[in-house]
Structures are given as structure tokens and as C-alpha cells.
PDB file of N, CA and C in Angstrom:
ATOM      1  N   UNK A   1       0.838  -1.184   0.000  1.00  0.00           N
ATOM      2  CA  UNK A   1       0.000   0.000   0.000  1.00  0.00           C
ATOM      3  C   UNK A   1       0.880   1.243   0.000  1.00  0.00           C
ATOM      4  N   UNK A   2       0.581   2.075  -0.837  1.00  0.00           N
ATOM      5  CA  UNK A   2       1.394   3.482  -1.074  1.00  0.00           C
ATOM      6  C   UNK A   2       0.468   4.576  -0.171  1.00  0.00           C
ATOM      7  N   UNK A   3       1.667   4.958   0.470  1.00  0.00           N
ATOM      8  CA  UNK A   3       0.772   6.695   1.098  1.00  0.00           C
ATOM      9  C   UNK A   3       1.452   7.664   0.764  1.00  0.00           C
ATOM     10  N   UNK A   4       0.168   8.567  -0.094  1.00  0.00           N
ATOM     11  CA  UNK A   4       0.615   9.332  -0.766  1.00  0.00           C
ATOM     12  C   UNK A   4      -0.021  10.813  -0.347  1.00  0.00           C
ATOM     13  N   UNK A   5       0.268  12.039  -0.942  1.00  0.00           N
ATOM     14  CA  UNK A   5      -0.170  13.170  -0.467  1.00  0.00           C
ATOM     15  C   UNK A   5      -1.146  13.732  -1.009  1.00  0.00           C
ATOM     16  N   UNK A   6      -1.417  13.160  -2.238  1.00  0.00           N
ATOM     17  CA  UNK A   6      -2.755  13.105  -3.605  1.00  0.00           C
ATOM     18  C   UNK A   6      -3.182  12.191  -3.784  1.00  0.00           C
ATOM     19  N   UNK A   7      -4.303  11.955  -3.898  1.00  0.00           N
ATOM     20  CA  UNK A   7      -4.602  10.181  -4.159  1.00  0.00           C
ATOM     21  C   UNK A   7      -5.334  10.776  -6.213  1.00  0.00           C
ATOM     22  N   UNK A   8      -5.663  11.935  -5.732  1.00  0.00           N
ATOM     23  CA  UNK A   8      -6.315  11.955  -7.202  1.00  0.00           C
ATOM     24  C   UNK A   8      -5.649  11.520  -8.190  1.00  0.00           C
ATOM     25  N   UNK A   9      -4.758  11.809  -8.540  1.00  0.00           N
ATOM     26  CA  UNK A   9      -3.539  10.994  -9.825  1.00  0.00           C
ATOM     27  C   UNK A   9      -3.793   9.266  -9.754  1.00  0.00           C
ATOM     28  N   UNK A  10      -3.971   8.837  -8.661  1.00  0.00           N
ATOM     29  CA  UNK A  10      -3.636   6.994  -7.941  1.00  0.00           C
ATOM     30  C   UNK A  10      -4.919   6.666  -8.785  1.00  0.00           C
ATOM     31  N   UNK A  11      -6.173   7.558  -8.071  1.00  0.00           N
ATOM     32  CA  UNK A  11      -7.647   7.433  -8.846  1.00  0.00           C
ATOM     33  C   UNK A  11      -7.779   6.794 -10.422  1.00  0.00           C
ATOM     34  N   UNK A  12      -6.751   7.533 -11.035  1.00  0.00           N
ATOM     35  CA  UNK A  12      -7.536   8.072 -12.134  1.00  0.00           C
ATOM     36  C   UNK A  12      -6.254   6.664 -13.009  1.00  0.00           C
ATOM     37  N   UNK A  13      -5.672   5.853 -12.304  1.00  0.00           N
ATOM     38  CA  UNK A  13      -4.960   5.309 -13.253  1.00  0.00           C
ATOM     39  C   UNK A  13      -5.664   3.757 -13.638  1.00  0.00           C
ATOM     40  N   UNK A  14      -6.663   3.292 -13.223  1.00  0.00           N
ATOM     41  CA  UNK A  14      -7.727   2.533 -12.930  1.00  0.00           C
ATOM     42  C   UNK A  14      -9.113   2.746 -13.162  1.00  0.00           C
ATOM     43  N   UNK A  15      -9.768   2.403 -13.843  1.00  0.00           N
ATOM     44  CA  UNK A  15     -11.325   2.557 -13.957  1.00  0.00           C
ATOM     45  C   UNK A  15     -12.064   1.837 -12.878  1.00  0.00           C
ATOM     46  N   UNK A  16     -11.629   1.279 -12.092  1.00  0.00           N
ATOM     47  CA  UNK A  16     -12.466   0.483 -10.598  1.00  0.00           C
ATOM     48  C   UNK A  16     -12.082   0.821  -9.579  1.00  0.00           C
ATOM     49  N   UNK A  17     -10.964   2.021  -9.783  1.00  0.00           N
ATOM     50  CA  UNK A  17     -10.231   2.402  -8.237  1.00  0.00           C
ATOM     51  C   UNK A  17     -11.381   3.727  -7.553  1.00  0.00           C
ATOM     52  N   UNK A  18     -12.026   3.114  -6.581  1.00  0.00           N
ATOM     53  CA  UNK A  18     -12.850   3.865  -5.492  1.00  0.00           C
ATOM     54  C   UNK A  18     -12.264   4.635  -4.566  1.00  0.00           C
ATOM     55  N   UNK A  19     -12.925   6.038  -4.684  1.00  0.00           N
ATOM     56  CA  UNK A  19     -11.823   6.812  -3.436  1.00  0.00           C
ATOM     57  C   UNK A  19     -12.830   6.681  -1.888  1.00  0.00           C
ATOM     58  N   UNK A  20     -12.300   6.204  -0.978  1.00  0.00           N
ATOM     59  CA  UNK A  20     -13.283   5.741   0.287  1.00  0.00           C
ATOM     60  C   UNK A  20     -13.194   6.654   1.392  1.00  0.00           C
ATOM     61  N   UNK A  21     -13.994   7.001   2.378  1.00  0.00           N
ATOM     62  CA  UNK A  21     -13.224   7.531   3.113  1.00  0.00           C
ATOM     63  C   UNK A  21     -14.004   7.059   4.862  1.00  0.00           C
ATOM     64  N   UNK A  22     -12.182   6.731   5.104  1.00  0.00           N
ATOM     65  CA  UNK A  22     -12.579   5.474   6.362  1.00  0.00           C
ATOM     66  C   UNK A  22     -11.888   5.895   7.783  1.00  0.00           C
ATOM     67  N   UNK A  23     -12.180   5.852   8.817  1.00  0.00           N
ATOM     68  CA  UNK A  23     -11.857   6.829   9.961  1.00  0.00           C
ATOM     69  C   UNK A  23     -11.282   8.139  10.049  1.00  0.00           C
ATOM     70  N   UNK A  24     -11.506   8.968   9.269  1.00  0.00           N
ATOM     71  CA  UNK A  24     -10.940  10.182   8.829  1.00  0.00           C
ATOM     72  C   UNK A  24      -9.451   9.864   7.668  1.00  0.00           C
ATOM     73  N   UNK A  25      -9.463   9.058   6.838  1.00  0.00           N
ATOM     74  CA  UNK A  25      -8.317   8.730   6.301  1.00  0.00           C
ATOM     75  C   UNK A  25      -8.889   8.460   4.608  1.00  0.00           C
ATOM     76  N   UNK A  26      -8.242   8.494   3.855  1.00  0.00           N
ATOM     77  CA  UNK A  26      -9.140   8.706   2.305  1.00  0.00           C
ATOM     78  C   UNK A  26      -8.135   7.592   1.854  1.00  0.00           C
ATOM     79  N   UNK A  27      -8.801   6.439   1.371  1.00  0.00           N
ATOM     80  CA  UNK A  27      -7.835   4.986   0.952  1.00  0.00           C
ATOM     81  C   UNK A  27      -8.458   4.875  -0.692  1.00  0.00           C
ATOM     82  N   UNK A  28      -7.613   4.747  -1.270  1.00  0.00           N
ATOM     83  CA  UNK A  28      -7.905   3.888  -3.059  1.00  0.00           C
ATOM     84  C   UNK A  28      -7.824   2.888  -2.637  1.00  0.00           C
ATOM     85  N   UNK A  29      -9.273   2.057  -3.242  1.00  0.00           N
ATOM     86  CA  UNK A  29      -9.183   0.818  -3.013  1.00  0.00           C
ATOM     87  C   UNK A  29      -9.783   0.338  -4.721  1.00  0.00           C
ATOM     88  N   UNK A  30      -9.702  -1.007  -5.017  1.00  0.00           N
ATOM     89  CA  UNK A  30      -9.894  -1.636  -5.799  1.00  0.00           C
ATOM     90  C   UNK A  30     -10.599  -2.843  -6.100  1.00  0.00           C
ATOM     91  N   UNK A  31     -11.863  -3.282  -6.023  1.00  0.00           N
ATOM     92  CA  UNK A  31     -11.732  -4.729  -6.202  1.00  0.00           C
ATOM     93  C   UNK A  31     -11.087  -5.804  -7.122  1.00  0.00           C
ATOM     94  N   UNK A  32     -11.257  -5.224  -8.043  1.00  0.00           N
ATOM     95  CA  UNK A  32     -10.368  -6.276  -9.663  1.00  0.00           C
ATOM     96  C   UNK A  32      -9.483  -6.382  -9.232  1.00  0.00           C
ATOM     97  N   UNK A  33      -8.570  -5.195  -9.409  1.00  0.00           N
ATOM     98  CA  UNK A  33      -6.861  -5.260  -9.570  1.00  0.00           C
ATOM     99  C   UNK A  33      -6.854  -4.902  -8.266  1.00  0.00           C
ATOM    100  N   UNK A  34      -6.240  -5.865  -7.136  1.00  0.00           N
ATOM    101  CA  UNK A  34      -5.767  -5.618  -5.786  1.00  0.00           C
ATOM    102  C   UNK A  34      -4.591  -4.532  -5.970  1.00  0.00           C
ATOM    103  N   UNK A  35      -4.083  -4.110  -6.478  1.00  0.00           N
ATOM    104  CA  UNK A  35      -2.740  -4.075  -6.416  1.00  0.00           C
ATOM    105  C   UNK A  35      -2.557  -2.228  -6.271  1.00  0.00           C
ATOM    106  N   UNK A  36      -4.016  -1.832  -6.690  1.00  0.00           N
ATOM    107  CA  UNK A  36      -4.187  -0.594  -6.784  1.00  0.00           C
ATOM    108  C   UNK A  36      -4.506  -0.281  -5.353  1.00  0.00           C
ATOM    109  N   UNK A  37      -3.515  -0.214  -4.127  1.00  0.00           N
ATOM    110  CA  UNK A  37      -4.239   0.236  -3.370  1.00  0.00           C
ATOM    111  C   UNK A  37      -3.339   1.886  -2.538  1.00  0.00           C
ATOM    112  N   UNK A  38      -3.958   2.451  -2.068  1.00  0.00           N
ATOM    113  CA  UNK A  38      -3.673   3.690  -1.171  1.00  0.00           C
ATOM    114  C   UNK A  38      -4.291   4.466   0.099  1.00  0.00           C
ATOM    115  N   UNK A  39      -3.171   5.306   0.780  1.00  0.00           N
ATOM    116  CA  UNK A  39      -3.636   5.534   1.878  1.00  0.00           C
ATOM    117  C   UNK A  39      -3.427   7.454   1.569  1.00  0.00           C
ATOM    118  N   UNK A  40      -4.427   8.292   2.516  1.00  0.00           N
ATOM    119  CA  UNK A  40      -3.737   9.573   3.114  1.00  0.00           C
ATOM    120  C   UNK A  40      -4.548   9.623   4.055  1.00  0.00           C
ATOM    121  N   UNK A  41      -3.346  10.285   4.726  1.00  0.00           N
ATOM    122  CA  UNK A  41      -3.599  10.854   6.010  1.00  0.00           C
ATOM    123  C   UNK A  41      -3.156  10.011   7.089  1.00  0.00           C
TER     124      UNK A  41
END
């Protein structure tokens, strides 16, 4: 998992990557391609 300071760029390199937002923290997640995943904050 990458933590990054933008996730918008991470978003946009994937057509299934969901931007979530989970205990105050904004994660890319993916179902298809696991591999797409991210953290901020």
C-alpha cells in the first residue's frame, strides 16, 4: 500500500479504483486489480 499526499492521480490510473473515506483517512481501493491500493492521512 502506497501513502501518498494526492490520491487523485492513484484514482484516475484505474477505472475500478474507489476513493473511500474510512476513519478520517481517504484509501484507493480496488476490487479487480488488488494491487491498486492507497492511503492519506
Amino acid at each position: 500500500m502506497k501513502v501518498r499526499n494526492s490520491l487523485k492521480s492513484l484514482r484516475a490510473r484505474h477505472r475500478n479504483n474507489r476513493l473511500v473515506r474510512r476513519k478520517g483517512r481517504l484509501y484507493v481501493i480496488n476490487k479487480i486489480q488488488r494491487r491498486y491500493k492507497a492511503r492519506q492521512g
